[in-house]
N, C-alpha and C. Protein backbone atom coordinates (compact mmCIF):
# COMPACT_ATOMS: atom_id res chain seq x y z
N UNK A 1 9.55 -64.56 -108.39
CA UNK A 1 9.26 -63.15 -108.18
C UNK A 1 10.56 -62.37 -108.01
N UNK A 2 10.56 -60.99 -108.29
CA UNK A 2 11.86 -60.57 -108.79
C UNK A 2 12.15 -59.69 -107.25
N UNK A 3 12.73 -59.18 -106.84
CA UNK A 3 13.13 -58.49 -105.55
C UNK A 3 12.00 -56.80 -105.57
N UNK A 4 11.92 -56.84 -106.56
CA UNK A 4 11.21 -55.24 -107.07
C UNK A 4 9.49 -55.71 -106.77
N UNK A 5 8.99 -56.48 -106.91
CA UNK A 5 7.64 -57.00 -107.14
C UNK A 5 7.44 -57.68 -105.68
N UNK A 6 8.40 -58.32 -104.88
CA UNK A 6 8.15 -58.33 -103.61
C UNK A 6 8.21 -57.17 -102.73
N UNK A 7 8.81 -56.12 -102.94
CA UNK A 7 9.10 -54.71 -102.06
C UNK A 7 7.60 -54.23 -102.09
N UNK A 8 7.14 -54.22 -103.79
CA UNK A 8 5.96 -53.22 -103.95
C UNK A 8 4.97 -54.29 -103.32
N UNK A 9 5.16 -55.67 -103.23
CA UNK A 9 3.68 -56.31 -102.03
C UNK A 9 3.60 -55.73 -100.71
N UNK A 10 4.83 -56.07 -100.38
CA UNK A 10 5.37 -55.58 -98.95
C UNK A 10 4.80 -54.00 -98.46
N UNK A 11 5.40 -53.30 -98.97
CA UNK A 11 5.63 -51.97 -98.70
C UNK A 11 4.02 -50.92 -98.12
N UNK A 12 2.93 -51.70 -98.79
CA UNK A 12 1.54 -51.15 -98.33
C UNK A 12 1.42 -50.96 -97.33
N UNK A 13 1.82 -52.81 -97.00
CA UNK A 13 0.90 -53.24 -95.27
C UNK A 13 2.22 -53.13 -94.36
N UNK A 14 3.37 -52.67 -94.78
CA UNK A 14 4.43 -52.12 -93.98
C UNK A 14 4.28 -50.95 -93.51
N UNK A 15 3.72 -49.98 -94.51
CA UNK A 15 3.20 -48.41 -94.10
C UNK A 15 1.67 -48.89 -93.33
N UNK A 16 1.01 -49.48 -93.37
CA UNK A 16 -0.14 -49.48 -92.85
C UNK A 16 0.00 -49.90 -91.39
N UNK A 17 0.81 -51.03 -90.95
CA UNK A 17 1.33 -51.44 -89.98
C UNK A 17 1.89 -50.38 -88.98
N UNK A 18 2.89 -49.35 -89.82
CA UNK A 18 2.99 -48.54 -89.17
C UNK A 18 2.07 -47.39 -88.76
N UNK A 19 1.29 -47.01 -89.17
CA UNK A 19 0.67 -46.02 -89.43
C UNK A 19 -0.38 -46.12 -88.14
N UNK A 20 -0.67 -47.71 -88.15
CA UNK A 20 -1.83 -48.43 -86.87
C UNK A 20 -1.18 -48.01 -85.83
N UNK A 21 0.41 -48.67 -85.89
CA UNK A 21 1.46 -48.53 -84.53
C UNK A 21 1.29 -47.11 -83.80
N UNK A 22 1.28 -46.09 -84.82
CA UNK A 22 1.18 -44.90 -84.56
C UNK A 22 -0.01 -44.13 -84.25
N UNK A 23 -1.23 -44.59 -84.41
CA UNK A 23 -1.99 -43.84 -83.94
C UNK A 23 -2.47 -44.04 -82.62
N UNK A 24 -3.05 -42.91 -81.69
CA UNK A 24 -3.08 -42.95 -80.50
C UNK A 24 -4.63 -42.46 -80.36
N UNK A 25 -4.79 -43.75 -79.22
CA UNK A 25 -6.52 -43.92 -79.48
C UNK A 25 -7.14 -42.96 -78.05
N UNK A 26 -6.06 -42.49 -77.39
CA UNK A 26 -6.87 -41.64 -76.25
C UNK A 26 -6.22 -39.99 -76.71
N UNK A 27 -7.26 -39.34 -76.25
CA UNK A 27 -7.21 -37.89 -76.72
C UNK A 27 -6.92 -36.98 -75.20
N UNK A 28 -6.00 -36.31 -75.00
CA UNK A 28 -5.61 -35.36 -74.48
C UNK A 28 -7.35 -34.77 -73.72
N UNK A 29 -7.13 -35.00 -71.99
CA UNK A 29 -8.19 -34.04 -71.52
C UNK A 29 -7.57 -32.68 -71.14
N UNK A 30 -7.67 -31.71 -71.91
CA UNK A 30 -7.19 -30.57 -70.81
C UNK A 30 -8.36 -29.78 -70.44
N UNK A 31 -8.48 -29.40 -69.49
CA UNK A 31 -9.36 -28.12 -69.07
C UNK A 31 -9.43 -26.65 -68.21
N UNK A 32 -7.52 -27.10 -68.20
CA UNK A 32 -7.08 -25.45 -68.25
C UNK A 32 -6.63 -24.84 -69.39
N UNK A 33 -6.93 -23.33 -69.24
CA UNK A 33 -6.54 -22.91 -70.34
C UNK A 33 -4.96 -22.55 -70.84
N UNK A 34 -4.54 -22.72 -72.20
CA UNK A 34 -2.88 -23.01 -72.32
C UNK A 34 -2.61 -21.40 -71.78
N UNK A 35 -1.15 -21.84 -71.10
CA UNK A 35 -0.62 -20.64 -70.90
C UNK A 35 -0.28 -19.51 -72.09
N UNK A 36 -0.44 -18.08 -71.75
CA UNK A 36 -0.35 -16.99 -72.41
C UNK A 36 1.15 -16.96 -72.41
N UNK A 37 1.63 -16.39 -73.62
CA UNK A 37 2.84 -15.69 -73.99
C UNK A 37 2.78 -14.97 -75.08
N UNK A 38 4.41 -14.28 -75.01
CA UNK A 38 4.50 -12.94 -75.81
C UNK A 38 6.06 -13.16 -76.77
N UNK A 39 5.97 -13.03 -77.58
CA UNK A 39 7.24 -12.58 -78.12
C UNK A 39 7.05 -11.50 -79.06
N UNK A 40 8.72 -11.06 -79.32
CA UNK A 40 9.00 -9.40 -80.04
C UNK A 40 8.91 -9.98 -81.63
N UNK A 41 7.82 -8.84 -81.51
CA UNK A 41 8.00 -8.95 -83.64
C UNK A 41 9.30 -8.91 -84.26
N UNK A 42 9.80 -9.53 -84.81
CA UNK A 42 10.87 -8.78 -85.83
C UNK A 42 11.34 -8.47 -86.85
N UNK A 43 9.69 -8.32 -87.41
CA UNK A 43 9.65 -8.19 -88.89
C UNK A 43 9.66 -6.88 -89.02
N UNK A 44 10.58 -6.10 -89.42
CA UNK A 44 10.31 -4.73 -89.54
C UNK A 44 9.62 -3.93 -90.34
N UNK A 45 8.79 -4.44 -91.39
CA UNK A 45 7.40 -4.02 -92.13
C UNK A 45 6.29 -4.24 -91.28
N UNK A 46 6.33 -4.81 -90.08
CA UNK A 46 5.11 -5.16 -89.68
C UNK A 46 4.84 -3.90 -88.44
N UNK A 47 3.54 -3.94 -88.53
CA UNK A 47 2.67 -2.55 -87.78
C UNK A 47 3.05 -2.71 -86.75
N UNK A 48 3.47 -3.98 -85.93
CA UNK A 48 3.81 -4.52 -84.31
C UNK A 48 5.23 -4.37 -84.42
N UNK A 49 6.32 -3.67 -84.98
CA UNK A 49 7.71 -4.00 -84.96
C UNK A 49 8.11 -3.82 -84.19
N UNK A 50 8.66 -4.95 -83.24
CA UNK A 50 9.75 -4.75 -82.22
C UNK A 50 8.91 -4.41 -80.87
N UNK A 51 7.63 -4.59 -81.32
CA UNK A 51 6.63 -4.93 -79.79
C UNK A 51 6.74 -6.55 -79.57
N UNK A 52 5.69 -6.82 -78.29
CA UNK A 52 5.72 -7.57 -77.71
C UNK A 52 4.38 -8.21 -78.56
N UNK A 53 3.89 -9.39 -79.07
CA UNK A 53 2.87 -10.05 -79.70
C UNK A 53 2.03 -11.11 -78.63
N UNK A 54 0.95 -10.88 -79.00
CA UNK A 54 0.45 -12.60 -77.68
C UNK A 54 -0.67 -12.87 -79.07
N UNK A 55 -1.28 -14.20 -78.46
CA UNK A 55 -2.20 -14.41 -78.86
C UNK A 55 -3.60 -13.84 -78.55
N UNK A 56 -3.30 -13.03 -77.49
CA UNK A 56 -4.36 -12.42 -77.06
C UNK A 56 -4.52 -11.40 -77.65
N UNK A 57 -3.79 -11.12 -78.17
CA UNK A 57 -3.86 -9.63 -79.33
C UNK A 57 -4.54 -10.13 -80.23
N UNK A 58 -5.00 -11.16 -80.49
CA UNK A 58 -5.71 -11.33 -81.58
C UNK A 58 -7.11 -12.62 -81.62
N UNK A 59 -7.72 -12.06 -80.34
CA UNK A 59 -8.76 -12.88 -79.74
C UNK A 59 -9.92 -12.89 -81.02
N UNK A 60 -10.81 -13.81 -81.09
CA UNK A 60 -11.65 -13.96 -82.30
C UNK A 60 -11.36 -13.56 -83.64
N UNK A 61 -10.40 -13.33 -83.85
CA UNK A 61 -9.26 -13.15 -85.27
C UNK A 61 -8.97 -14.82 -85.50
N UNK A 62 -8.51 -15.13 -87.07
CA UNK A 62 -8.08 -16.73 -87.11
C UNK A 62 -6.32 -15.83 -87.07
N UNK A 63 -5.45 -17.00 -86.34
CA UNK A 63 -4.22 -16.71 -86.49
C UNK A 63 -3.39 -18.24 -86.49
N UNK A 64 -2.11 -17.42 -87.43
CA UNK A 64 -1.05 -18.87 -87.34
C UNK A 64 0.18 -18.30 -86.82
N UNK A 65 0.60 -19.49 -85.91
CA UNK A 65 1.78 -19.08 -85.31
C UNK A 65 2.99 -20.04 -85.84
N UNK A 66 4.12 -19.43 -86.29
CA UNK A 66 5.26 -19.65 -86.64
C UNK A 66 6.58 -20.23 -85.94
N UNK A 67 6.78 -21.29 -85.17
CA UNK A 67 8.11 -21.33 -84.22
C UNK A 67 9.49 -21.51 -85.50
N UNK A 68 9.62 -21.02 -86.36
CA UNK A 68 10.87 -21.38 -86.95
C UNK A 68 12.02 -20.86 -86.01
N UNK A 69 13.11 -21.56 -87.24
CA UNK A 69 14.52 -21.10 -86.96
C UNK A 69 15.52 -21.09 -87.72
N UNK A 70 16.26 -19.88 -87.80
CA UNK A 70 16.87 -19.64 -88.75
C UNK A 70 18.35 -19.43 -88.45
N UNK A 71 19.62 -19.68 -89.40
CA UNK A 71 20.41 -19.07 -88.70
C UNK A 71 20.95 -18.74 -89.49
């Protein structure tokens, strides 16, 4: 067997192995609610520019929140 044809046997149950390693069989109880915060828009097309944003501004709305970083 050639070095190429043993990698591709290998390589399945190497990702699968890991994949087991990695999953986590107990689930997070929380039953407070996550803390509120705010940060400043700074998109300057946007209707909120340079206000303060929460998630609470946008209660029963679907929303996505962004942590990038840029420099």
């Amino acid at each position: 067997m050639s070095r190429h044809s043993i990698f591709r046997i290998l390589m399945p149950f190497a990702l699968l192995l890991g994949l087991a390693a990695c999953s986590d069989s107990t689930k997070p109880t929380t039953t407070d609610p996550m803390p509120d915060f705010s940060l400043q828009d700074v998109n300057s097309t946007s209707a909120t520019a340079d206000q303060a944003v929460s998630p609470r501004d946008s209660i029963g709305r679907v929303t996505a929140w962004y942590f990038g970083h840029s420099t």
